[in-house]
PDB file of N, CA and C in Angstrom:
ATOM      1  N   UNK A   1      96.133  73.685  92.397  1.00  0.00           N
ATOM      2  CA  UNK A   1      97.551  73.439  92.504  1.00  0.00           C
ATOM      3  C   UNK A   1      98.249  74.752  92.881  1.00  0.00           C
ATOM      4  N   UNK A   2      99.631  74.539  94.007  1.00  0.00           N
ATOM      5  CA  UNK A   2      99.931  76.008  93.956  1.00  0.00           C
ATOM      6  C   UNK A   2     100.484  76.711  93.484  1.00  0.00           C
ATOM      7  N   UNK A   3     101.121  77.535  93.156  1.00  0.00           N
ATOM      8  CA  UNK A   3     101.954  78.305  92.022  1.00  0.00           C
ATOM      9  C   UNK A   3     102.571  79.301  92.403  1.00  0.00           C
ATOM     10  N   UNK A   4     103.736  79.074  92.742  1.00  0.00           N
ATOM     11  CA  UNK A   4     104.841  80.286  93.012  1.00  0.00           C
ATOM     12  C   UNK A   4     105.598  80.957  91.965  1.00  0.00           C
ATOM     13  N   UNK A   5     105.237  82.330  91.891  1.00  0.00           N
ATOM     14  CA  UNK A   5     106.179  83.257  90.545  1.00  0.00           C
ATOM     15  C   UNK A   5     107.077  84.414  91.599  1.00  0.00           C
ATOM     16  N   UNK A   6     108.277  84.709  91.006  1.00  0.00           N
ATOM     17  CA  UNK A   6     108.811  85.347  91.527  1.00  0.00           C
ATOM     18  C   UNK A   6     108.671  86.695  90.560  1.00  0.00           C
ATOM     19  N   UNK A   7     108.680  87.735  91.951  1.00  0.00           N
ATOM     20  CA  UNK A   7     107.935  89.241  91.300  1.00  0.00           C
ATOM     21  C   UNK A   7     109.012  90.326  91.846  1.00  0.00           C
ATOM     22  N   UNK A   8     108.897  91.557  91.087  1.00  0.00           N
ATOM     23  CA  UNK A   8     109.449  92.778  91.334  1.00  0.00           C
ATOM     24  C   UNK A   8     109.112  93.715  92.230  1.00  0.00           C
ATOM     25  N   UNK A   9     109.363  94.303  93.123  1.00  0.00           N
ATOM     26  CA  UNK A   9     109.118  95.614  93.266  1.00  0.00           C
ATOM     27  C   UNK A   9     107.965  95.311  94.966  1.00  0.00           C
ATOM     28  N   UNK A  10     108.401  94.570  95.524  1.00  0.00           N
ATOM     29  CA  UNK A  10     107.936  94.134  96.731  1.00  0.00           C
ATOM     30  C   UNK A  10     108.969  94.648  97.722  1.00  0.00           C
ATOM     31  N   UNK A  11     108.460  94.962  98.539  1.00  0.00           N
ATOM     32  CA  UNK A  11     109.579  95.490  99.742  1.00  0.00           C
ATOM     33  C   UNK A  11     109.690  95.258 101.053  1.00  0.00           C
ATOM     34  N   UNK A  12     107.628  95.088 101.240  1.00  0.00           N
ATOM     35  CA  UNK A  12     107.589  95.195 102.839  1.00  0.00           C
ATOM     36  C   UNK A  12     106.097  94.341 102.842  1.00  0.00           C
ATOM     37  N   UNK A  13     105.972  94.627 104.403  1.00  0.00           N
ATOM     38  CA  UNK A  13     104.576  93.674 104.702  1.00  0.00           C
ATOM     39  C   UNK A  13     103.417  94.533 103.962  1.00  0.00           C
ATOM     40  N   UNK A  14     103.946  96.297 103.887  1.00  0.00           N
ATOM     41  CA  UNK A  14     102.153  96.841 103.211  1.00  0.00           C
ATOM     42  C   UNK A  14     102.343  95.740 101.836  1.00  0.00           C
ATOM     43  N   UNK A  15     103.658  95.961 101.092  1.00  0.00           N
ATOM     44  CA  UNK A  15     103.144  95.220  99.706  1.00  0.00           C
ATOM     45  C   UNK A  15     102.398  93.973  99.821  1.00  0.00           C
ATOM     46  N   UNK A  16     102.735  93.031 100.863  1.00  0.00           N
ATOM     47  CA  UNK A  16     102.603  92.092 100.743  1.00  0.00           C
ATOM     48  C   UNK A  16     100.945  91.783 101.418  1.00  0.00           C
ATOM     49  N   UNK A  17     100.744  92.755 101.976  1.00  0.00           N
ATOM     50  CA  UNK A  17      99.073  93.094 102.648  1.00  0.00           C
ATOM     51  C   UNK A  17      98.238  93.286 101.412  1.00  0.00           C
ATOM     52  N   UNK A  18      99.128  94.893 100.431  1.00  0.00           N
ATOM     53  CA  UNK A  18      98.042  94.719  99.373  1.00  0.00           C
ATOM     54  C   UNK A  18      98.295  93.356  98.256  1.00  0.00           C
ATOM     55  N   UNK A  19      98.766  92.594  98.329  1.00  0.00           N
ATOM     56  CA  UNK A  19      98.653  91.688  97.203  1.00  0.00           C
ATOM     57  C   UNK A  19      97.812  90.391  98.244  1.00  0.00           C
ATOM     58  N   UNK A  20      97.695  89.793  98.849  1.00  0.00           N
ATOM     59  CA  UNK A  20      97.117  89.009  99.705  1.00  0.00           C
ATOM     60  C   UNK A  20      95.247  89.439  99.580  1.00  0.00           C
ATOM     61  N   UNK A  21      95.493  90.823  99.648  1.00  0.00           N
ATOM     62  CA  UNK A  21      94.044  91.287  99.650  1.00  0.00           C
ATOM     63  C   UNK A  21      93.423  91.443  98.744  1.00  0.00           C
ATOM     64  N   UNK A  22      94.306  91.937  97.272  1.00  0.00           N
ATOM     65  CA  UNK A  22      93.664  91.761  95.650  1.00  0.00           C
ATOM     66  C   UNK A  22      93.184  90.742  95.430  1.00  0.00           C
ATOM     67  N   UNK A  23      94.360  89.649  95.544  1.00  0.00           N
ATOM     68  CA  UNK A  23      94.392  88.101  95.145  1.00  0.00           C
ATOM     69  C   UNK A  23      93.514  87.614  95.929  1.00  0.00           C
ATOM     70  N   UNK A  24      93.017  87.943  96.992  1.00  0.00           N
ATOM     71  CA  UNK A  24      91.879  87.423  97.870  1.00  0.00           C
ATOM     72  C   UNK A  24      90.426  87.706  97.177  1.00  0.00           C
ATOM     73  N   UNK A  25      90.430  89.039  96.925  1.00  0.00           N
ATOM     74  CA  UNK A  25      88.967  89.602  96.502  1.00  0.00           C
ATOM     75  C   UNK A  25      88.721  89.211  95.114  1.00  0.00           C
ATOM     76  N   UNK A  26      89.444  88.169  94.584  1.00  0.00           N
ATOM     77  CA  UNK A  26      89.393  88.058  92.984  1.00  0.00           C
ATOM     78  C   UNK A  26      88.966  86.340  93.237  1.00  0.00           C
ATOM     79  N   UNK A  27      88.982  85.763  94.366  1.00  0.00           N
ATOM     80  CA  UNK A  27      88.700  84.091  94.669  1.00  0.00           C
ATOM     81  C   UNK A  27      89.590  83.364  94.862  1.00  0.00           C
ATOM     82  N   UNK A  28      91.097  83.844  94.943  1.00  0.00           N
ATOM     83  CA  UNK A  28      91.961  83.186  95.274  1.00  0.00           C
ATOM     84  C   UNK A  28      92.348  82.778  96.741  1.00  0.00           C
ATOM     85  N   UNK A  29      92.844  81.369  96.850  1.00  0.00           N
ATOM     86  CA  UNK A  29      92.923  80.504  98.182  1.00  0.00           C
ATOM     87  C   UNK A  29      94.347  79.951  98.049  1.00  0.00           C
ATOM     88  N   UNK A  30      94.730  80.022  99.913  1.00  0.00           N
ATOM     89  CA  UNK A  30      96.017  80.070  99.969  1.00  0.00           C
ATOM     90  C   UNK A  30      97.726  80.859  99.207  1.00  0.00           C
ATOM     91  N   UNK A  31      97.145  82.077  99.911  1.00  0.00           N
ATOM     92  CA  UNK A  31      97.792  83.238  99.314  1.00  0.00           C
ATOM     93  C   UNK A  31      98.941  83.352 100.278  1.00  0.00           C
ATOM     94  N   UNK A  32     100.411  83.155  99.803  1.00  0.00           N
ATOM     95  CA  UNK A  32     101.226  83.516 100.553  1.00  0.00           C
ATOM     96  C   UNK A  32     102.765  84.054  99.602  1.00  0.00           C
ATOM     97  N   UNK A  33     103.111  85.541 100.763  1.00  0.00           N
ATOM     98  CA  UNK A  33     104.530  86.715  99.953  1.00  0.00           C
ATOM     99  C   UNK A  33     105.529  86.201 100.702  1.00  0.00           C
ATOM    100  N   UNK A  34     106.253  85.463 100.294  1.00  0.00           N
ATOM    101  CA  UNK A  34     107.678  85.156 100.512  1.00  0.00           C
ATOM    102  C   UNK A  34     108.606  86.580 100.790  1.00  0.00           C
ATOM    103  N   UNK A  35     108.583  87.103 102.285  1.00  0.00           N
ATOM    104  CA  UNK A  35     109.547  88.449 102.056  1.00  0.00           C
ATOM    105  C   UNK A  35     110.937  87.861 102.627  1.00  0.00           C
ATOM    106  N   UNK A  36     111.184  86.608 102.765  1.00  0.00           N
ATOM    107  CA  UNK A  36     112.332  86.568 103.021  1.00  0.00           C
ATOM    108  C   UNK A  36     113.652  86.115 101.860  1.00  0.00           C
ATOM    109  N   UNK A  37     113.210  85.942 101.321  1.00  0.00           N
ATOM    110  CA  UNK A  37     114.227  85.786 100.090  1.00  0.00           C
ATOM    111  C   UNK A  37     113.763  87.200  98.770  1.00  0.00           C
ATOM    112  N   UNK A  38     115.169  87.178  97.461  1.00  0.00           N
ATOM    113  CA  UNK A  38     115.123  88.286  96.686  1.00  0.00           C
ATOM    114  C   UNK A  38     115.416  87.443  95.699  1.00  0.00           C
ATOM    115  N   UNK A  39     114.330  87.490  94.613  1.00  0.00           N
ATOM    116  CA  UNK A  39     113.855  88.079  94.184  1.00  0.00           C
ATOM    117  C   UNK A  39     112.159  87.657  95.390  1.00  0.00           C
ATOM    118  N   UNK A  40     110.946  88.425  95.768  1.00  0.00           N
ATOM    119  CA  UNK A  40     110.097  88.163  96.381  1.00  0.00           C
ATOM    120  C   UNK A  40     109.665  87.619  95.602  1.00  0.00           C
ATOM    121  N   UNK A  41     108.581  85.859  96.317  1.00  0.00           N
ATOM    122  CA  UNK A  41     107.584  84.601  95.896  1.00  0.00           C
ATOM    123  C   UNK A  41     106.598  85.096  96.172  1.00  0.00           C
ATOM    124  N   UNK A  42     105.514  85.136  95.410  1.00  0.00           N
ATOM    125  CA  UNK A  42     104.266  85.145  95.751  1.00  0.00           C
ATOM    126  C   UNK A  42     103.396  83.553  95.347  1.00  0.00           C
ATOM    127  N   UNK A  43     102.751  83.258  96.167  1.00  0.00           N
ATOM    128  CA  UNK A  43     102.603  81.542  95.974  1.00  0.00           C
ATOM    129  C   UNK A  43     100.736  81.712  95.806  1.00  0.00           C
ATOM    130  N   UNK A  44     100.213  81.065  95.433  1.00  0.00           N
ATOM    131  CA  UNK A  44      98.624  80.970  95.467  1.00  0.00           C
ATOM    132  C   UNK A  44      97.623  79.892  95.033  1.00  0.00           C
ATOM    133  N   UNK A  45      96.671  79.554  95.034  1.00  0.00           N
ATOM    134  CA  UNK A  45      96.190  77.943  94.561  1.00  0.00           C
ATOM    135  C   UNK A  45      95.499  78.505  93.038  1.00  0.00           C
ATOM    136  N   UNK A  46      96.180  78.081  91.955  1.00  0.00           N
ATOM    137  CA  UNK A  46      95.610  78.271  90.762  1.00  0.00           C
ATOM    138  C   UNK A  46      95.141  76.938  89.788  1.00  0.00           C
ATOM    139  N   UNK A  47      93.993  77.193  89.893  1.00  0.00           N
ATOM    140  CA  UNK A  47      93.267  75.765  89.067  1.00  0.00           C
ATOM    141  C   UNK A  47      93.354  75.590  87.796  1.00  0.00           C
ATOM    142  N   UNK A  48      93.624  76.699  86.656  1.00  0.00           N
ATOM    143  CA  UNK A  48      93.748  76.406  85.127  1.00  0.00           C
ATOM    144  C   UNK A  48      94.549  77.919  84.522  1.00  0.00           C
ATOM    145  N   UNK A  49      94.664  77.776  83.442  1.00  0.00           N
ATOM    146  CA  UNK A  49      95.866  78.731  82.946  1.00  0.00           C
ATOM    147  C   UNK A  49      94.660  80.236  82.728  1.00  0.00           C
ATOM    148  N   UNK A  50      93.429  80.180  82.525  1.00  0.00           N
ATOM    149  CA  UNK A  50      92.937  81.427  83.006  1.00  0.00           C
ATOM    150  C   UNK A  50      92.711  82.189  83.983  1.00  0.00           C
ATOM    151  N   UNK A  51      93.227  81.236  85.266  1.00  0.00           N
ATOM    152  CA  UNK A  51      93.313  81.808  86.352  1.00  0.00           C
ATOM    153  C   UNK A  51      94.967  82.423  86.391  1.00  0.00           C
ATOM    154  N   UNK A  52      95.985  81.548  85.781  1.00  0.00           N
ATOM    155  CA  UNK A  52      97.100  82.073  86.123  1.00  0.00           C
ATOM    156  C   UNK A  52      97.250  83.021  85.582  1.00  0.00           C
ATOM    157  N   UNK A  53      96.698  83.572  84.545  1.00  0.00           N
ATOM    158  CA  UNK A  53      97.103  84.868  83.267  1.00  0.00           C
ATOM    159  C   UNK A  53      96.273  86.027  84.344  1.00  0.00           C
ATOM    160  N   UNK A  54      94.875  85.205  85.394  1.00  0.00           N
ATOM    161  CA  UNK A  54      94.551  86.578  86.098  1.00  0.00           C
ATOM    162  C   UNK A  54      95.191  86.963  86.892  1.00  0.00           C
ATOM    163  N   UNK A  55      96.127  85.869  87.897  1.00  0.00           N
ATOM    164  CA  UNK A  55      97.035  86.156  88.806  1.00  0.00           C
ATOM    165  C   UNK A  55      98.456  87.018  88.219  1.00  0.00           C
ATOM    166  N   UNK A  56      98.773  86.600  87.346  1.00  0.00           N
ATOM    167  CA  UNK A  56     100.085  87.686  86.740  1.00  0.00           C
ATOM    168  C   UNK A  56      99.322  88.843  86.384  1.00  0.00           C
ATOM    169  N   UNK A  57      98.178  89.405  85.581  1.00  0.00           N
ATOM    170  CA  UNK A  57      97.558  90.589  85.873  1.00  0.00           C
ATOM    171  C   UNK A  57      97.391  91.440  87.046  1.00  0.00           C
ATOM    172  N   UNK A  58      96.783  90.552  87.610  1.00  0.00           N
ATOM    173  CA  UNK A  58      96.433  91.160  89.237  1.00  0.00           C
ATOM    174  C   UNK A  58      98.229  92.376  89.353  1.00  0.00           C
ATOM    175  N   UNK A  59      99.138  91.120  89.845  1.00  0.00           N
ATOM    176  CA  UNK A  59     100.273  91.551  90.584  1.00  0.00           C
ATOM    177  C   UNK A  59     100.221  92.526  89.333  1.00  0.00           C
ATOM    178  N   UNK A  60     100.602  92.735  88.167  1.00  0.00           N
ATOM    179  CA  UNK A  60     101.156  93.652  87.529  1.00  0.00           C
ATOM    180  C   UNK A  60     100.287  95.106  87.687  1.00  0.00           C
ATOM    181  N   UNK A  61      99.129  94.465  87.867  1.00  0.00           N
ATOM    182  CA  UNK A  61      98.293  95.796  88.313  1.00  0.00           C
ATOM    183  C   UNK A  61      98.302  96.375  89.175  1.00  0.00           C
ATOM    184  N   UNK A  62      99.205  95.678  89.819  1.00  0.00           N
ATOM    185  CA  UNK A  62      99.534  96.399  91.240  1.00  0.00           C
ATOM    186  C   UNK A  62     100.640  97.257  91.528  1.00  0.00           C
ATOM    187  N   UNK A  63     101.192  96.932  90.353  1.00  0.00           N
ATOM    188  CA  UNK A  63     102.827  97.228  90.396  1.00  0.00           C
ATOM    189  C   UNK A  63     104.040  96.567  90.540  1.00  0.00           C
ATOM    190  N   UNK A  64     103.738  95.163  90.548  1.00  0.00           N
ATOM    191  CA  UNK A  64     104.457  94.025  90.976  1.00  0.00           C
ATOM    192  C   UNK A  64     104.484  93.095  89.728  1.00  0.00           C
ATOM    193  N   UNK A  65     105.519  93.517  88.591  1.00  0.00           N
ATOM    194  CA  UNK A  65     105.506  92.849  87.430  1.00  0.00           C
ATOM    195  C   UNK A  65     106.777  91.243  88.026  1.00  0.00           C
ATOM    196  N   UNK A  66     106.095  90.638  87.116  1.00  0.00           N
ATOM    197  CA  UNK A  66     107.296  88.862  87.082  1.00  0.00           C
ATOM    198  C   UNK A  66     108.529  89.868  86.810  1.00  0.00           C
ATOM    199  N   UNK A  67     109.548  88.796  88.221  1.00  0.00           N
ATOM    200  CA  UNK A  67     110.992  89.235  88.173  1.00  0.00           C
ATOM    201  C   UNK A  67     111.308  89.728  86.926  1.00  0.00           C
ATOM    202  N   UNK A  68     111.420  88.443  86.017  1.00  0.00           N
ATOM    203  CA  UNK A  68     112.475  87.870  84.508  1.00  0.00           C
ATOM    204  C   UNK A  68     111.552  88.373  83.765  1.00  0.00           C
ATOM    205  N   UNK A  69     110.597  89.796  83.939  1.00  0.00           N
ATOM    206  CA  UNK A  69     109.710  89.924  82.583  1.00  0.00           C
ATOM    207  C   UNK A  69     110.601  91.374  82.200  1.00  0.00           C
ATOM    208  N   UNK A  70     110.873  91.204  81.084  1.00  0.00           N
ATOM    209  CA  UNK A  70     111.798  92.420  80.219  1.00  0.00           C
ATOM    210  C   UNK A  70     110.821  93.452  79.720  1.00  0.00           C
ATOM    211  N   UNK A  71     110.943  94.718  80.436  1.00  0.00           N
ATOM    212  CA  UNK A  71     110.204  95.798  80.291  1.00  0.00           C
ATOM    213  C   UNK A  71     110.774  97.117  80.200  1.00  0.00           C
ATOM    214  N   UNK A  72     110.497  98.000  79.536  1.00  0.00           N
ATOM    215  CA  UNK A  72     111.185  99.366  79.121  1.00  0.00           C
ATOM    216  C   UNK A  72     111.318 100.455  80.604  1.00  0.00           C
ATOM    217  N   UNK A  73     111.873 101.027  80.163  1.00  0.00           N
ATOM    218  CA  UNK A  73     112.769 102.317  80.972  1.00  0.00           C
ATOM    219  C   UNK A  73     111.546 102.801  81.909  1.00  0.00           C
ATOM    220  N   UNK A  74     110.600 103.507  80.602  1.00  0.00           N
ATOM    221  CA  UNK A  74     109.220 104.028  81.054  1.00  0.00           C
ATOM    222  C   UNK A  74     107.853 103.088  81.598  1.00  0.00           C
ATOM    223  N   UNK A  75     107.933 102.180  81.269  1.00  0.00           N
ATOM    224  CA  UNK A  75     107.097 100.792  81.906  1.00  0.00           C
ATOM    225  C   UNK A  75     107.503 100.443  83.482  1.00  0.00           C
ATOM    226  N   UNK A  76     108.972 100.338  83.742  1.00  0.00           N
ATOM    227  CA  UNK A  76     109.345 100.423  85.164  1.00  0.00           C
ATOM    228  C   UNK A  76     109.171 101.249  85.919  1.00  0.00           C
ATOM    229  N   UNK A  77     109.349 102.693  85.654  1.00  0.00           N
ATOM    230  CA  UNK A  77     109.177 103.488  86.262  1.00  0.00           C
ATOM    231  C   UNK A  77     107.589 103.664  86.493  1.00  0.00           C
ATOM    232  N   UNK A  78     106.696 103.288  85.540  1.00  0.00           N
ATOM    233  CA  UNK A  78     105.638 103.667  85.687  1.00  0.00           C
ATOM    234  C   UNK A  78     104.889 102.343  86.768  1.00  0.00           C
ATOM    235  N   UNK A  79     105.453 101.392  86.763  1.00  0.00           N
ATOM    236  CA  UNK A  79     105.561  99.841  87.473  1.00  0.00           C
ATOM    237  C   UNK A  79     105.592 100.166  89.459  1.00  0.00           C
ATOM    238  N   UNK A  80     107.139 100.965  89.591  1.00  0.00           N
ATOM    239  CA  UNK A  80     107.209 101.468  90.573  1.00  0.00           C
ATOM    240  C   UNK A  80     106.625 102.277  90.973  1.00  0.00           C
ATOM    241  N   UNK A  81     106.124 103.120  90.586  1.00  0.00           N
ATOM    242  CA  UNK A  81     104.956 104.174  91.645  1.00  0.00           C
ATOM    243  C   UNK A  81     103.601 103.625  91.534  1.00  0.00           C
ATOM    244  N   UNK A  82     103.439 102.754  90.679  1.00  0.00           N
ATOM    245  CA  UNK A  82     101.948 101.470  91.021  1.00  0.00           C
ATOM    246  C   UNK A  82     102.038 100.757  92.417  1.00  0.00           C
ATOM    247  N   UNK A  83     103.359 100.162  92.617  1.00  0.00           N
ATOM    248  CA  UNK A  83     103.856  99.714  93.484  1.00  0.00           C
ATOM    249  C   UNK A  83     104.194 100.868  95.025  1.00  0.00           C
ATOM    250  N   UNK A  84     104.637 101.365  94.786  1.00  0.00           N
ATOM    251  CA  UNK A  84     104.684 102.553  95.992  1.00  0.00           C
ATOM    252  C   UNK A  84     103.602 102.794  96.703  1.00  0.00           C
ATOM    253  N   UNK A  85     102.385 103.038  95.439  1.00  0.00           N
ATOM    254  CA  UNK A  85     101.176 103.796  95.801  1.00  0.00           C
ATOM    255  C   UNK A  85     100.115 102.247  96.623  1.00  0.00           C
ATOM    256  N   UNK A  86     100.856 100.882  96.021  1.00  0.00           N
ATOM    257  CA  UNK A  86     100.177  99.734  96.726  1.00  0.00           C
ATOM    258  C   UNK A  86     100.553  99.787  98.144  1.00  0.00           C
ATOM    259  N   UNK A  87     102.091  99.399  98.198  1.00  0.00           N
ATOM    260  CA  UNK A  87     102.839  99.486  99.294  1.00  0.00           C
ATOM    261  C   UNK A  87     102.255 100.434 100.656  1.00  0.00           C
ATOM    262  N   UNK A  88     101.699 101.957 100.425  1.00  0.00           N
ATOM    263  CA  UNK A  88     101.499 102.912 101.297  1.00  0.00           C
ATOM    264  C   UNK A  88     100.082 102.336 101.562  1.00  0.00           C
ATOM    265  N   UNK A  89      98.829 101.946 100.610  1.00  0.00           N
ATOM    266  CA  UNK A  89      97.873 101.237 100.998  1.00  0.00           C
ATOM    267  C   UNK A  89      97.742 100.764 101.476  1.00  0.00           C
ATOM    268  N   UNK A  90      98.473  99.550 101.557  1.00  0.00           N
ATOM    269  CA  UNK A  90      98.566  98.186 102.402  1.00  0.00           C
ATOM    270  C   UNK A  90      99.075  98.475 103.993  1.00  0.00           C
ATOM    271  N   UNK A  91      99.932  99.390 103.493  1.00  0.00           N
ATOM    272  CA  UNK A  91     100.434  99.459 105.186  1.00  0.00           C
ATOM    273  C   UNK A  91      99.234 100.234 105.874  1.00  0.00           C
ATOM    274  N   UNK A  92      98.724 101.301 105.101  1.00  0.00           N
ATOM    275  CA  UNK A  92      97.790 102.074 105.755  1.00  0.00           C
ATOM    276  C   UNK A  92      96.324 100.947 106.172  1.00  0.00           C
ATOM    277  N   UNK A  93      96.278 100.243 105.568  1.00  0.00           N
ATOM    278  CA  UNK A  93      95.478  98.841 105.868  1.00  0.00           C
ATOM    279  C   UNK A  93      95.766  98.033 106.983  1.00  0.00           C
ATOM    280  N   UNK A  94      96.868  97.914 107.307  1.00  0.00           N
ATOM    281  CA  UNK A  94      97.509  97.104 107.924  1.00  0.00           C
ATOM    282  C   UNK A  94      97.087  98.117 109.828  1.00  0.00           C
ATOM    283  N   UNK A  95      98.094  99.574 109.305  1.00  0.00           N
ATOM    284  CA  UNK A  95      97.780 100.169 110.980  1.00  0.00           C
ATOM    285  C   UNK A  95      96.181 100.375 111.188  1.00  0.00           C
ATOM    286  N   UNK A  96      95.073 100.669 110.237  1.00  0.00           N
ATOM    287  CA  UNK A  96      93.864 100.548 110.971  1.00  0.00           C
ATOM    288  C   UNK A  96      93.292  99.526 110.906  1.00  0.00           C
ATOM    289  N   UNK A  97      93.761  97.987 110.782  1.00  0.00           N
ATOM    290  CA  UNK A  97      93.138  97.231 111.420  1.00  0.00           C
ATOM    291  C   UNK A  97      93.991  96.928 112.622  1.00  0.00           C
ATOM    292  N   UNK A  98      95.333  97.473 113.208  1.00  0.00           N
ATOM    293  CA  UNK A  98      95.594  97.019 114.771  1.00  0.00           C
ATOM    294  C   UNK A  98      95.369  98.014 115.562  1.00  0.00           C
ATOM    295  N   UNK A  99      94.198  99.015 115.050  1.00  0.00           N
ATOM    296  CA  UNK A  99      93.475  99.948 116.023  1.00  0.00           C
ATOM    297  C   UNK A  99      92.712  99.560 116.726  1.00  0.00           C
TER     298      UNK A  99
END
């Protein structure tokens, strides 16, 4: 079934390269980043609630915590440069594969 959560700290196509590619290498099918609306959707096919607790891991491990999840001063900040450091990945992913 698919499952759309809305997430933080998404900006561009690298983010959305590295989360497509986590969520890929972990067995997940039909992976798609909503960058056109705010707060950013990330959508994916999740079969039972241990898959969904891995999919909200994943993103948070990435730097991409749930919109509406209430987190401290130092948790965000530490959230955003998870996210930064995905973001520059992904893009850097992105230009050497249109080499």
């Amino acid at each position: 079934m698919l499952e759309t959560i809305m997430v933080s700290n998404v900006r561009c196509k690298g983010c959305a390269n590295t989360i497509k590619t986590a969520l890929a290498k972990e067995g997940f099918k039909k992976i798609d980043v909503d960058l056109s609306c705010e707060p950013r959707k990330v959508t994916a096919d999740i079969q039972n609630e241990v898959q969904a607790a891995q999919f909200r891991a994943i993103l948070r491990k990435l730097g991409y915590p749930l919109f509406d999840e209430e987190i401290s001063f130092s948790s965000s900040a530490s959230l955003k440069a998870k996210s930064f450091v995905s973001c520059a990945v992904g893009k850097f992913t992105i230009e050497n594969n249109t080499k």
